[in-house]
N, C-alpha and C. Protein backbone atom coordinates (compact mmCIF):
# COMPACT_ATOMS: atom_id res chain seq x y z
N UNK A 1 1.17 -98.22 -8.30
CA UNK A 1 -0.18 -98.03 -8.77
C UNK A 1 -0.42 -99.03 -9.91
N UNK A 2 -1.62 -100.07 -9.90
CA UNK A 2 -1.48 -100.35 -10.89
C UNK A 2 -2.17 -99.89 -11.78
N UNK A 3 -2.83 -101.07 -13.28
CA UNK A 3 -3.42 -100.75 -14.60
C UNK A 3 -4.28 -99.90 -14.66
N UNK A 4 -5.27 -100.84 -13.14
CA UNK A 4 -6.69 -100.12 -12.86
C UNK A 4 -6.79 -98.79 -12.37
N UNK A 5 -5.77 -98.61 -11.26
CA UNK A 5 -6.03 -97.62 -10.80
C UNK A 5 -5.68 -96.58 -12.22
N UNK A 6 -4.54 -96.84 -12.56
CA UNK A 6 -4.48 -95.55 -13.74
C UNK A 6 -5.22 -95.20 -14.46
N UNK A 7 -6.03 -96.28 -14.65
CA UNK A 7 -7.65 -95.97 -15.61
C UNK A 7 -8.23 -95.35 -15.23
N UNK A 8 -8.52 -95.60 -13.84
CA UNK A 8 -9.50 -94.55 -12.79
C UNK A 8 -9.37 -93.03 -13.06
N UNK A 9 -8.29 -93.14 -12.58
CA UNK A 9 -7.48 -91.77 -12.45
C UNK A 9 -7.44 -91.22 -13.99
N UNK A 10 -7.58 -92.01 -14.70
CA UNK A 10 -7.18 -91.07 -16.56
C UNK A 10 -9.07 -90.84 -16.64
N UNK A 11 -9.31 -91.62 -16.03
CA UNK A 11 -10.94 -91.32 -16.51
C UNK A 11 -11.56 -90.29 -15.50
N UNK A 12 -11.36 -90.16 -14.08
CA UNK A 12 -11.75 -88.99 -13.65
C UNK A 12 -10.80 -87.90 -13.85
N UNK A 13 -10.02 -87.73 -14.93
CA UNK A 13 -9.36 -86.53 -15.01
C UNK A 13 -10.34 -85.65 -16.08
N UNK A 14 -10.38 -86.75 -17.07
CA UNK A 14 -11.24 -86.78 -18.51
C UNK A 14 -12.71 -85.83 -18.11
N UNK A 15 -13.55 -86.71 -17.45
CA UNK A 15 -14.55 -86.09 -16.61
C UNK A 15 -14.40 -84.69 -15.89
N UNK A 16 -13.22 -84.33 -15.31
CA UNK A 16 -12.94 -83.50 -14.96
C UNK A 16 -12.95 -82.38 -15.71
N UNK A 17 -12.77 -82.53 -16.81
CA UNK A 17 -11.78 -81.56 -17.94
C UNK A 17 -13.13 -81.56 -18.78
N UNK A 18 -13.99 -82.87 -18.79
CA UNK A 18 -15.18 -82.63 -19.73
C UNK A 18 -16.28 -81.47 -18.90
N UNK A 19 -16.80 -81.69 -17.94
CA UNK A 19 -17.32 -81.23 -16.92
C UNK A 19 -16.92 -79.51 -16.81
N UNK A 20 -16.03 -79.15 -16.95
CA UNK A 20 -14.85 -77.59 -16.96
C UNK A 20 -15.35 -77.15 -18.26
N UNK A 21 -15.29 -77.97 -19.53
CA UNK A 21 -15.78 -77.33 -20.55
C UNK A 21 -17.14 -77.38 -21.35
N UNK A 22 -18.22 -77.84 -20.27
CA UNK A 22 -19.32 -77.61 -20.19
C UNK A 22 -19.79 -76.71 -19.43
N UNK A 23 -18.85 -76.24 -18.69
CA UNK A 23 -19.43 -75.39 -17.53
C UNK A 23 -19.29 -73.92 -18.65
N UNK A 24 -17.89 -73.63 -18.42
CA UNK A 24 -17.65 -72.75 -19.93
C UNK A 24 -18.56 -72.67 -21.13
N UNK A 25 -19.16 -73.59 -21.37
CA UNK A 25 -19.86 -73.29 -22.67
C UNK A 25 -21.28 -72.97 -22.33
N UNK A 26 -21.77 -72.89 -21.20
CA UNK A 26 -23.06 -72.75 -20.49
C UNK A 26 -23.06 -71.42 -20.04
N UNK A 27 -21.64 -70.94 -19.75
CA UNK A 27 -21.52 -69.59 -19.34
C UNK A 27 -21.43 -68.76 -20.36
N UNK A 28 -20.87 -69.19 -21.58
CA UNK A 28 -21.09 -68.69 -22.93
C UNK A 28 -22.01 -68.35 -23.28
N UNK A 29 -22.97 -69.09 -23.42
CA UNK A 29 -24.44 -69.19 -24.04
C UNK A 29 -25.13 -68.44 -23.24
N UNK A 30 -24.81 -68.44 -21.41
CA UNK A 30 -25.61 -67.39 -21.16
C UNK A 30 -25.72 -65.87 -21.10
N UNK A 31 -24.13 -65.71 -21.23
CA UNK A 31 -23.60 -64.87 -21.48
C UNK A 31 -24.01 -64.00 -22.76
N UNK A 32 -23.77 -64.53 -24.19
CA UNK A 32 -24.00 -64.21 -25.18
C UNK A 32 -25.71 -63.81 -25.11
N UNK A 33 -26.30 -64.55 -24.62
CA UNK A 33 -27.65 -64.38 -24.31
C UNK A 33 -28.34 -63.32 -23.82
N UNK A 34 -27.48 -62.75 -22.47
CA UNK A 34 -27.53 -61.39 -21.64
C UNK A 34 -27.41 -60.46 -22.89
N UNK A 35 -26.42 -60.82 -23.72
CA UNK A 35 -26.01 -59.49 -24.32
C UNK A 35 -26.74 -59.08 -25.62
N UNK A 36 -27.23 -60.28 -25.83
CA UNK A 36 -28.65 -59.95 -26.76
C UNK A 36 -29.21 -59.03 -26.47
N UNK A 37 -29.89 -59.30 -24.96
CA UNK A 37 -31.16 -58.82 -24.80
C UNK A 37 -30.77 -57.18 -24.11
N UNK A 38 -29.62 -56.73 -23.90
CA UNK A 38 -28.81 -55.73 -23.68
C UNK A 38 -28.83 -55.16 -24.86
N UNK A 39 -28.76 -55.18 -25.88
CA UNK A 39 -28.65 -54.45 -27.05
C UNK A 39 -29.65 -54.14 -27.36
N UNK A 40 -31.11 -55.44 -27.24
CA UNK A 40 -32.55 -55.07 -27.72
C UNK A 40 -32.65 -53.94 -27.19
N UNK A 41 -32.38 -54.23 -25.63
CA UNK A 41 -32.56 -52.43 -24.63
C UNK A 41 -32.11 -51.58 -24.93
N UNK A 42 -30.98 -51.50 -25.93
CA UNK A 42 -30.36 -50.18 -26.55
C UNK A 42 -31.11 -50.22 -27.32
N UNK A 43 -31.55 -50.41 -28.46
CA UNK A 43 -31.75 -50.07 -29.39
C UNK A 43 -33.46 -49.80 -29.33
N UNK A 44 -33.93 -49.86 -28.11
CA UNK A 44 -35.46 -49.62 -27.86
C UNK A 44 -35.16 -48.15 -26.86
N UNK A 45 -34.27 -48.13 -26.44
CA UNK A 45 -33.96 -46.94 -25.72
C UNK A 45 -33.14 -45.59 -26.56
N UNK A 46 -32.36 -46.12 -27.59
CA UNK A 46 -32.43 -45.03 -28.35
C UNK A 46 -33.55 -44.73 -29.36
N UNK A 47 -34.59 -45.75 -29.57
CA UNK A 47 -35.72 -45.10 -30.07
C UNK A 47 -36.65 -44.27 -29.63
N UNK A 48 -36.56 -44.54 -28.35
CA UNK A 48 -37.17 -43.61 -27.15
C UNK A 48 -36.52 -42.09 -27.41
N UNK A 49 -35.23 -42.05 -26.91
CA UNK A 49 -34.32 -41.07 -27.24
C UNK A 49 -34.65 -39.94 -28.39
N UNK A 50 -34.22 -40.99 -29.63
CA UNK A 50 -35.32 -39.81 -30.60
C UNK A 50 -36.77 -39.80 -31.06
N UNK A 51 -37.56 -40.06 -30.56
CA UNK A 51 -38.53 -39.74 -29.80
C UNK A 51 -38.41 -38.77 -29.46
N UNK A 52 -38.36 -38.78 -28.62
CA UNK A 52 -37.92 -37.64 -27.15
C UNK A 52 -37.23 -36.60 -27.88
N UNK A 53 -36.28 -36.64 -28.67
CA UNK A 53 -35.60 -35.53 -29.28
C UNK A 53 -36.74 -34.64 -30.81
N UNK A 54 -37.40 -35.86 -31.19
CA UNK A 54 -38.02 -35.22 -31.86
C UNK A 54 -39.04 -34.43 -31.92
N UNK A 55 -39.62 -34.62 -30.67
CA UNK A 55 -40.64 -34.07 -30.07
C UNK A 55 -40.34 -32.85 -29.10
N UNK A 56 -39.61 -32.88 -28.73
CA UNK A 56 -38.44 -31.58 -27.83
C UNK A 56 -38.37 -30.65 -29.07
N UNK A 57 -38.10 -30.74 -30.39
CA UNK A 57 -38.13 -30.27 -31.51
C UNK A 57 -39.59 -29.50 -32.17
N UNK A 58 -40.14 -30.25 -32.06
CA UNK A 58 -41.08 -29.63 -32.26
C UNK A 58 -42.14 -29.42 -31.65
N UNK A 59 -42.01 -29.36 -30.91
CA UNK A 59 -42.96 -28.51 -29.64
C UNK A 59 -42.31 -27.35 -29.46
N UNK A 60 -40.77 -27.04 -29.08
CA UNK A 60 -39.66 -26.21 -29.08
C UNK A 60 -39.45 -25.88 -27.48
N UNK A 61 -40.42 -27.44 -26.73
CA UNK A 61 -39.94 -27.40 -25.12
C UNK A 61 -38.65 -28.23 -24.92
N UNK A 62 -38.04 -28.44 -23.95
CA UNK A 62 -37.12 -29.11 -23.61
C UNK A 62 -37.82 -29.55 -22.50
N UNK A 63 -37.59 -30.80 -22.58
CA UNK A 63 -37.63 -31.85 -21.61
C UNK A 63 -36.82 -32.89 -21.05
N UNK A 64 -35.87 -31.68 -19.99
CA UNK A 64 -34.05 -32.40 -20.09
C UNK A 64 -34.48 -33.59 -18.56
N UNK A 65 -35.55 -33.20 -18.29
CA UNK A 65 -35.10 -34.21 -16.90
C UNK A 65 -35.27 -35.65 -17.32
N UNK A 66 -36.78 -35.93 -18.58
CA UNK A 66 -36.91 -37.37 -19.52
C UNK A 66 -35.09 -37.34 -20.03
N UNK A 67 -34.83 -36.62 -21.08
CA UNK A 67 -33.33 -36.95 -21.54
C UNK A 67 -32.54 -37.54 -20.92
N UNK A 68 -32.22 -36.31 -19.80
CA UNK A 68 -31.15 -37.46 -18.53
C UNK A 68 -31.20 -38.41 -18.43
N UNK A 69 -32.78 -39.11 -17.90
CA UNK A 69 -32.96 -40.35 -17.56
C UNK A 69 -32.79 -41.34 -18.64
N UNK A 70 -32.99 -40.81 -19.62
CA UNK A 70 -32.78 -42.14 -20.99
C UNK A 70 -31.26 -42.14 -21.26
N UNK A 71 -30.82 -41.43 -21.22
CA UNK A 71 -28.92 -41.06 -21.28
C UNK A 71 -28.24 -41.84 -20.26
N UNK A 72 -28.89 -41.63 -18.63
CA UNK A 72 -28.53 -42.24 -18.11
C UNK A 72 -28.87 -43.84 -17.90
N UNK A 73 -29.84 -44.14 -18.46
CA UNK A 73 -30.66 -45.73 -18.48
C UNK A 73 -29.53 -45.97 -19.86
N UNK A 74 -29.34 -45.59 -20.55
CA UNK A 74 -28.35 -46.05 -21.60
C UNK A 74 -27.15 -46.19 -21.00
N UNK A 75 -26.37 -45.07 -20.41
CA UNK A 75 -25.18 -45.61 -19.90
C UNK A 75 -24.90 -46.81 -18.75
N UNK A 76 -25.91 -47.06 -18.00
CA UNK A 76 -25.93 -48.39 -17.33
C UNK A 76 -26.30 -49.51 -18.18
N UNK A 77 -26.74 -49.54 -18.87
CA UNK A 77 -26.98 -50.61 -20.13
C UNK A 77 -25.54 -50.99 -20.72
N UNK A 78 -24.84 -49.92 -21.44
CA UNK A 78 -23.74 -49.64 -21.74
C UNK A 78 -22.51 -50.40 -21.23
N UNK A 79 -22.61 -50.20 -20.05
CA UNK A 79 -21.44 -50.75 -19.07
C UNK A 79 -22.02 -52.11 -18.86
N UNK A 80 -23.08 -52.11 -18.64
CA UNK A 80 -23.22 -53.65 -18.68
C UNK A 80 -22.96 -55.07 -19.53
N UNK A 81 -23.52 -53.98 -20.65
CA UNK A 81 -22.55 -54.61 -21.84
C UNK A 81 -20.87 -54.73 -21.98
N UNK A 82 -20.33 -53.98 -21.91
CA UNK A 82 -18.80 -53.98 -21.55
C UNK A 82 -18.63 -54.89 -20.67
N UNK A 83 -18.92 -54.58 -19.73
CA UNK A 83 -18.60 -55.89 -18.95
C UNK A 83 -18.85 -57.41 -18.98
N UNK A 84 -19.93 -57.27 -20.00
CA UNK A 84 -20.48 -58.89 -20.51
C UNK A 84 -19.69 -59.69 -21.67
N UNK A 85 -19.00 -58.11 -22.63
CA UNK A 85 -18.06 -58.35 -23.18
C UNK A 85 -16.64 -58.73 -22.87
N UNK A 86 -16.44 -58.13 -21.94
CA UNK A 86 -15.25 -58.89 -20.73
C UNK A 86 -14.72 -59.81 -20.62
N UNK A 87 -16.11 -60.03 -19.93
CA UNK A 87 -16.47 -62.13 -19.78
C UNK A 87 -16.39 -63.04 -20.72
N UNK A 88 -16.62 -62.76 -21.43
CA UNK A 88 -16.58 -63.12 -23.06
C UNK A 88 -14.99 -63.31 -23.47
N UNK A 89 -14.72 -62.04 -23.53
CA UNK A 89 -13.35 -62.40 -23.87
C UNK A 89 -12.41 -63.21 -22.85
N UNK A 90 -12.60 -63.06 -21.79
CA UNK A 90 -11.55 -63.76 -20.57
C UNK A 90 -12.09 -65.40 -20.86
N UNK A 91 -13.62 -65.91 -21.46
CA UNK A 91 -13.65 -67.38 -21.89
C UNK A 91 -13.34 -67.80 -23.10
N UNK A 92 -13.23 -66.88 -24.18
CA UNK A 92 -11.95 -67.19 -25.20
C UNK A 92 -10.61 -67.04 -25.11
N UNK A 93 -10.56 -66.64 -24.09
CA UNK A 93 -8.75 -66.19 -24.40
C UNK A 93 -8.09 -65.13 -24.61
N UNK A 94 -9.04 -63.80 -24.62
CA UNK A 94 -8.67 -62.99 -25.38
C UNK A 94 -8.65 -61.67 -24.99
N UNK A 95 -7.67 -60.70 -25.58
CA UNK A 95 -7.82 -59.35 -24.93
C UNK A 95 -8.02 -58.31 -25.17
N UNK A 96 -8.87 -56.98 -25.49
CA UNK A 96 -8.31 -55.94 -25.98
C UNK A 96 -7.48 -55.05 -25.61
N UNK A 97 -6.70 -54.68 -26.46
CA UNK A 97 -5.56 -53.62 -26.60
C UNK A 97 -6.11 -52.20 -26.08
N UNK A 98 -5.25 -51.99 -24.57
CA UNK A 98 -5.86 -50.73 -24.24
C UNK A 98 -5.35 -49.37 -24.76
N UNK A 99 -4.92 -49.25 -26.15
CA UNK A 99 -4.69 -48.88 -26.60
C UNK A 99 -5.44 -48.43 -28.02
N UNK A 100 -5.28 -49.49 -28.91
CA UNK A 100 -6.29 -49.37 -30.24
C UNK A 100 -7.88 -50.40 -29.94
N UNK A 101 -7.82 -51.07 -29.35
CA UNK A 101 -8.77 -51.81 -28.77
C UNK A 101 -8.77 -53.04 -29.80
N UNK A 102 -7.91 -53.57 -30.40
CA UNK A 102 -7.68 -54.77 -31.09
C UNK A 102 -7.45 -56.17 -29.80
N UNK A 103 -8.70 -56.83 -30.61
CA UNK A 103 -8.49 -58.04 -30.03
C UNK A 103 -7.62 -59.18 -30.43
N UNK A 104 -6.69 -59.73 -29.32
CA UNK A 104 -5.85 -60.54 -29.75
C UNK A 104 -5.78 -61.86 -28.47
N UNK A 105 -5.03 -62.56 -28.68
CA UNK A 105 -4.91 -63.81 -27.84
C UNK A 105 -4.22 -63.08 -26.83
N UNK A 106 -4.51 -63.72 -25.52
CA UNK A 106 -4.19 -62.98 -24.46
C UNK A 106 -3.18 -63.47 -23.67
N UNK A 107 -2.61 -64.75 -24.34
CA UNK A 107 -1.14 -64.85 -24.16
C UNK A 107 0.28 -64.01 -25.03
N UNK A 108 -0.17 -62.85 -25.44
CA UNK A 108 0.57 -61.90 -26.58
C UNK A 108 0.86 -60.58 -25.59
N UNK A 109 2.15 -60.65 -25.30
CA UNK A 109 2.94 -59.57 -24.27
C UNK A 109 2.37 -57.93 -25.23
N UNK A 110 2.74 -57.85 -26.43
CA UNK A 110 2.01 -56.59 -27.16
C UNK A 110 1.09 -56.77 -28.27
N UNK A 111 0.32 -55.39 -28.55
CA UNK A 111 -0.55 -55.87 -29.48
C UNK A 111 -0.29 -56.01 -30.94
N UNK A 112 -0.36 -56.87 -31.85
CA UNK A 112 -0.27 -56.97 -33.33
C UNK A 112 -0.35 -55.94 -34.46
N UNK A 113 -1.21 -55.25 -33.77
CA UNK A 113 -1.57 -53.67 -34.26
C UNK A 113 -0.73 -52.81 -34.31
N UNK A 114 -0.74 -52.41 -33.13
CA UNK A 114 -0.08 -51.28 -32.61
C UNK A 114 1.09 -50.82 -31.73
N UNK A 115 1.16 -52.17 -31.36
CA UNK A 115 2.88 -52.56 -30.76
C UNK A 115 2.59 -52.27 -29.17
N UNK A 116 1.32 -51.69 -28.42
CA UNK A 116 1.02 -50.96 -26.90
C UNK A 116 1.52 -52.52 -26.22
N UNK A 117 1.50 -52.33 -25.29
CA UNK A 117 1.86 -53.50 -24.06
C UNK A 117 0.39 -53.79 -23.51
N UNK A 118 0.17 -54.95 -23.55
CA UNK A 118 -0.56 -55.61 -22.84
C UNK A 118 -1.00 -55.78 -21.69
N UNK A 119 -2.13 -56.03 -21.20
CA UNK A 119 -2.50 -56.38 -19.60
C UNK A 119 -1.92 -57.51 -19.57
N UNK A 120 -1.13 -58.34 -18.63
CA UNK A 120 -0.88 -59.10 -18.51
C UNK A 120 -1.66 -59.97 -17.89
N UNK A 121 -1.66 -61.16 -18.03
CA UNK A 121 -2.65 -62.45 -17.99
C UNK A 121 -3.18 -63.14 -16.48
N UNK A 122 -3.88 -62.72 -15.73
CA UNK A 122 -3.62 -63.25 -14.14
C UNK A 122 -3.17 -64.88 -14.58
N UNK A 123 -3.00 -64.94 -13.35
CA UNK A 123 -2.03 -66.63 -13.69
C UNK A 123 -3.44 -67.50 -12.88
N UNK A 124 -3.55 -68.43 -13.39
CA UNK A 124 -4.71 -69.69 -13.45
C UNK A 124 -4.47 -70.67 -12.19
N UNK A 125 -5.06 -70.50 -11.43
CA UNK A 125 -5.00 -72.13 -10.20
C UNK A 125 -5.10 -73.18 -11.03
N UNK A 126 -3.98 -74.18 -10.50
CA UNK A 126 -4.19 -75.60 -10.89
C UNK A 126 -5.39 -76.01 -10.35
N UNK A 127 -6.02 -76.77 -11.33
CA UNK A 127 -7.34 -77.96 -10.93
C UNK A 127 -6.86 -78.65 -9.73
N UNK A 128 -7.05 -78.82 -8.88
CA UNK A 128 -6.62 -79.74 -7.78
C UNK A 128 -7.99 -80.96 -8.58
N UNK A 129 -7.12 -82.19 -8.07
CA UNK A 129 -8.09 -83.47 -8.68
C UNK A 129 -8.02 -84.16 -7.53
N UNK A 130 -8.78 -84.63 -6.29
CA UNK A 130 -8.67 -85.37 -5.39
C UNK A 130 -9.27 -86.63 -5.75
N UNK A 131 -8.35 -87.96 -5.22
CA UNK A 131 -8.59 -88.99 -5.87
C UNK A 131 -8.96 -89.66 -4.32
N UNK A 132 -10.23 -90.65 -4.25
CA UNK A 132 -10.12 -91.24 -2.97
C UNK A 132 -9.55 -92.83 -3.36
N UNK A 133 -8.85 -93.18 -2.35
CA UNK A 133 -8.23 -94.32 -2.95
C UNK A 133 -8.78 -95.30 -2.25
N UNK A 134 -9.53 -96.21 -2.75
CA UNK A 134 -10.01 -97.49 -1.48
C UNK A 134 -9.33 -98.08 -1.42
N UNK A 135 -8.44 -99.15 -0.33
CA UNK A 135 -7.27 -99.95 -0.67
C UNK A 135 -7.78 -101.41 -0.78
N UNK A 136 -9.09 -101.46 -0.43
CA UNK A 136 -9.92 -103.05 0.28
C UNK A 136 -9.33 -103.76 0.87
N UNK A 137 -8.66 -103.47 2.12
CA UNK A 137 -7.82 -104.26 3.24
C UNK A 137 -8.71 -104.76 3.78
């Protein structure tokens, strides 16, 4: 191989690797973004909530079938969030302890905290990099 080609090849790796951590940081941002607007929804849905509770109060009706539904519109919110938090952590690196729920680097067999054992890390596919080679024969 010669000079050139190795250039090639060091420069579409570069690209490669630049390209990977733009993709990541786009998934970040949109990510973090979701979870904004996931929280606005909590926090407009537990105003609803008491609302709803305060007025159940003083009227001295119950109105459990509205409750449910805001309890339950919260707990799908909820999980959604968890799971956005997830994502989040699996693009830093990172894990919580299913145990104390301390976040730590997710190459760490136990946690720093509390000594629990770790999820262990799924293992990562190599980048395959396909190079086309022209020979100009």
């Amino acid at each position: 191989m010669s000079f050139v080609d190795n250039v090639i090849n060091t420069t579409k790796n570069v690209a490669a690797t630049a390209g990977k951590k733009t993709d990541e940081a786009i998934r970040v941002s949109k990510l973090k973004f979701k979870a904004t607007q996931l929280t606005g929804d909590i926090k407009a849905k537990n105003e609803k909530l008491g609302a709803l509770v305060y007025e159940m109060a003083k009227s001295g009706e119950k109105d459990t079938e509205a409750f449910d539904v805001l309890i339950a519109e919260l707990d799908a919110i909820n999980a959604e969030l968890t799971d956005i938090d997830k994502q989040l952590d699996g693009l830093k690196g990172v894990v919580a302890c299913p145990s104390c729920g301390t976040k730590t680097d997710d190459d760490n067999t136990f946690c720093p905290k509390c000594g629990a054992k770790l999820p262990e890390k799924p293992a990562e596919p190599e980048p395959e990099v396909t190079i086309d080679e022209d020979k100009g024969e």
